[in-house]
N, C-alpha and C. Protein backbone atom coordinates (compact mmCIF):
# COMPACT_ATOMS: atom_id res chain seq x y z
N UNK A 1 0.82 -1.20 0.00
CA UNK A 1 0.00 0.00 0.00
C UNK A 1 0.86 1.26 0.00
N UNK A 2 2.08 1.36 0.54
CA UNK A 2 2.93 2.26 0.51
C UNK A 2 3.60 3.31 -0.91
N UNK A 3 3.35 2.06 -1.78
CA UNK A 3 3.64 1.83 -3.03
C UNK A 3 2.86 3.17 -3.76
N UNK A 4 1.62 2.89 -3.19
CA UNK A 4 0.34 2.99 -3.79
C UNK A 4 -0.34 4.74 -3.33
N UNK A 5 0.44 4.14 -2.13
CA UNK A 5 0.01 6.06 -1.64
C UNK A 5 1.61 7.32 -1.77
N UNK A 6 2.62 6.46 -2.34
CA UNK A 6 3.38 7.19 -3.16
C UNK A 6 3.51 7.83 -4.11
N UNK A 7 2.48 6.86 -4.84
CA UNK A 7 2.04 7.82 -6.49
C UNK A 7 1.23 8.79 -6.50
N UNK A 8 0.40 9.16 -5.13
CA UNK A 8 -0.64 9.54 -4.87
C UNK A 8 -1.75 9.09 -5.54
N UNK A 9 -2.19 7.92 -5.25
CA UNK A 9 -3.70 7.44 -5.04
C UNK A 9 -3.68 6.93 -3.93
N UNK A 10 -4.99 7.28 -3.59
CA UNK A 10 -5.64 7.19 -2.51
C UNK A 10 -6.45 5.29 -2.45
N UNK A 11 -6.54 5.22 -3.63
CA UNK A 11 -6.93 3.37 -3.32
C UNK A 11 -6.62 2.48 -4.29
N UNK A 12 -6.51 1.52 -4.31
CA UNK A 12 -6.09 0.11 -5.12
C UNK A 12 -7.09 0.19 -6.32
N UNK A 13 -8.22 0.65 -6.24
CA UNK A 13 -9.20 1.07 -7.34
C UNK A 13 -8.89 1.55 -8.70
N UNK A 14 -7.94 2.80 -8.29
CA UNK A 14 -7.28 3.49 -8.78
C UNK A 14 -5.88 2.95 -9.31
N UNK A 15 -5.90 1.73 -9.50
CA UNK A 15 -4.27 1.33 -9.75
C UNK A 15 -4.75 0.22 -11.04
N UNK A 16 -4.33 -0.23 -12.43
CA UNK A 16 -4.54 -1.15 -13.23
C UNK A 16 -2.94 -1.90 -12.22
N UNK A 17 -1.90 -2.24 -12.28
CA UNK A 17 -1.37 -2.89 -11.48
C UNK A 17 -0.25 -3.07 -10.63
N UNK A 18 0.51 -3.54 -9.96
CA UNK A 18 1.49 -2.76 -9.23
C UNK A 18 2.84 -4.40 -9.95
N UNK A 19 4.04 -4.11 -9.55
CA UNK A 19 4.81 -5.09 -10.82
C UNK A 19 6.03 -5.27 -9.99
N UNK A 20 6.54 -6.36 -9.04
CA UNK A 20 7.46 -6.59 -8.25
C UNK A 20 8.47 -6.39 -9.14
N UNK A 21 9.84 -5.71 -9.17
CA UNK A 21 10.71 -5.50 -9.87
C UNK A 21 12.22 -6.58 -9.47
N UNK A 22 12.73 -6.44 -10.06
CA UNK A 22 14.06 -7.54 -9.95
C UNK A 22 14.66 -7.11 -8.94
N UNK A 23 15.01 -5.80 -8.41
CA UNK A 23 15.69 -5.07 -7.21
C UNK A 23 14.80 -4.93 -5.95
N UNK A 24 13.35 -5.68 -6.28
CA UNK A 24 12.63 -5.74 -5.01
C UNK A 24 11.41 -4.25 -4.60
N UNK A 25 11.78 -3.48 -5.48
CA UNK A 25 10.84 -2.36 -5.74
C UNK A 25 9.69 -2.40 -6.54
N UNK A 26 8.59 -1.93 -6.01
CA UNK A 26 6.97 -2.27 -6.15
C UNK A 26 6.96 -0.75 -7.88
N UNK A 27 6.16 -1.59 -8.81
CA UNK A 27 6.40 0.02 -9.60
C UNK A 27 4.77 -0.31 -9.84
N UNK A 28 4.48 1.00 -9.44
CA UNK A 28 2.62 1.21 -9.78
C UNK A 28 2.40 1.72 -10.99
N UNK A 29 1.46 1.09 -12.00
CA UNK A 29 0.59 1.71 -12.94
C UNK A 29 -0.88 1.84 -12.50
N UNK A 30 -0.36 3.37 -12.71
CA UNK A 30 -2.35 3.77 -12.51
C UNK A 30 -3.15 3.68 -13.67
N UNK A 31 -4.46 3.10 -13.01
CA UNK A 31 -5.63 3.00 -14.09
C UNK A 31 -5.85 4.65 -15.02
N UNK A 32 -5.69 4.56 -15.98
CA UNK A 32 -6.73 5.12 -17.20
C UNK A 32 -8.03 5.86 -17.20
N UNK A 33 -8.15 6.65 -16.81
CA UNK A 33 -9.52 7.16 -16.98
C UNK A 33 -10.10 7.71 -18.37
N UNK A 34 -9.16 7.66 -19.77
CA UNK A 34 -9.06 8.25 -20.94
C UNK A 34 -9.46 7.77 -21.20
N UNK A 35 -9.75 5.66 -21.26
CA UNK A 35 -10.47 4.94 -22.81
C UNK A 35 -10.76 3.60 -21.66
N UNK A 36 -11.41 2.56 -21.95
CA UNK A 36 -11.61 1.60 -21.42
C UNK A 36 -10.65 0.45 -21.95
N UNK A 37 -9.68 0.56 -22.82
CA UNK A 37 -8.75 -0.66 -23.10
C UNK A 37 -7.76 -0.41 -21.91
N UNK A 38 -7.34 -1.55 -21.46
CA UNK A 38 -6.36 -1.85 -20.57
C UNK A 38 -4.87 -1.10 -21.42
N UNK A 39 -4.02 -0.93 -20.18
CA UNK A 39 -3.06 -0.68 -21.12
C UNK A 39 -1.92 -2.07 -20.83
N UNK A 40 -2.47 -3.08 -20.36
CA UNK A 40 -1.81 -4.42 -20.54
C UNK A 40 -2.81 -5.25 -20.97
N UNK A 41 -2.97 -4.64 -21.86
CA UNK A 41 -4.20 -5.55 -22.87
C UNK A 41 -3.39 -6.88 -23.63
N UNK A 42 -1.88 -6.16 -23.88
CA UNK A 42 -0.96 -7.56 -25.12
C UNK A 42 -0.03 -7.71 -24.08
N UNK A 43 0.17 -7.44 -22.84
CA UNK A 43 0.78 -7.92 -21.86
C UNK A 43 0.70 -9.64 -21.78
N UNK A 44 1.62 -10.42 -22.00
CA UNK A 44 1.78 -12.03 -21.50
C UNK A 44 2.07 -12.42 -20.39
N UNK A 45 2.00 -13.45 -19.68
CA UNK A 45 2.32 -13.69 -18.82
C UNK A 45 2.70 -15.04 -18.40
């Protein structure tokens, strides 16, 4: 959550997803309010 109230948002709502990094650091993408496609729409996994 720390992560999360760093970027300034206020809730997980507000986040499409957060991405454990190789060095152990949390990196947040915030949700989109511009269009309804994901922006890890061709994201694999």
């Amino acid at each position: 959550m720390q992560a999360v109230r760093n970027k300034s948002l206020g809730s997980l709502s507000e986040v499409e997803a957060i991405v454990l990094e190789t060095d152990g650091e949390f990196s947040v993408i915030p949700r989109s309010d511009q269009d309804s496609t994901s922006i890890l729409a061709n994201v694999s996994i």
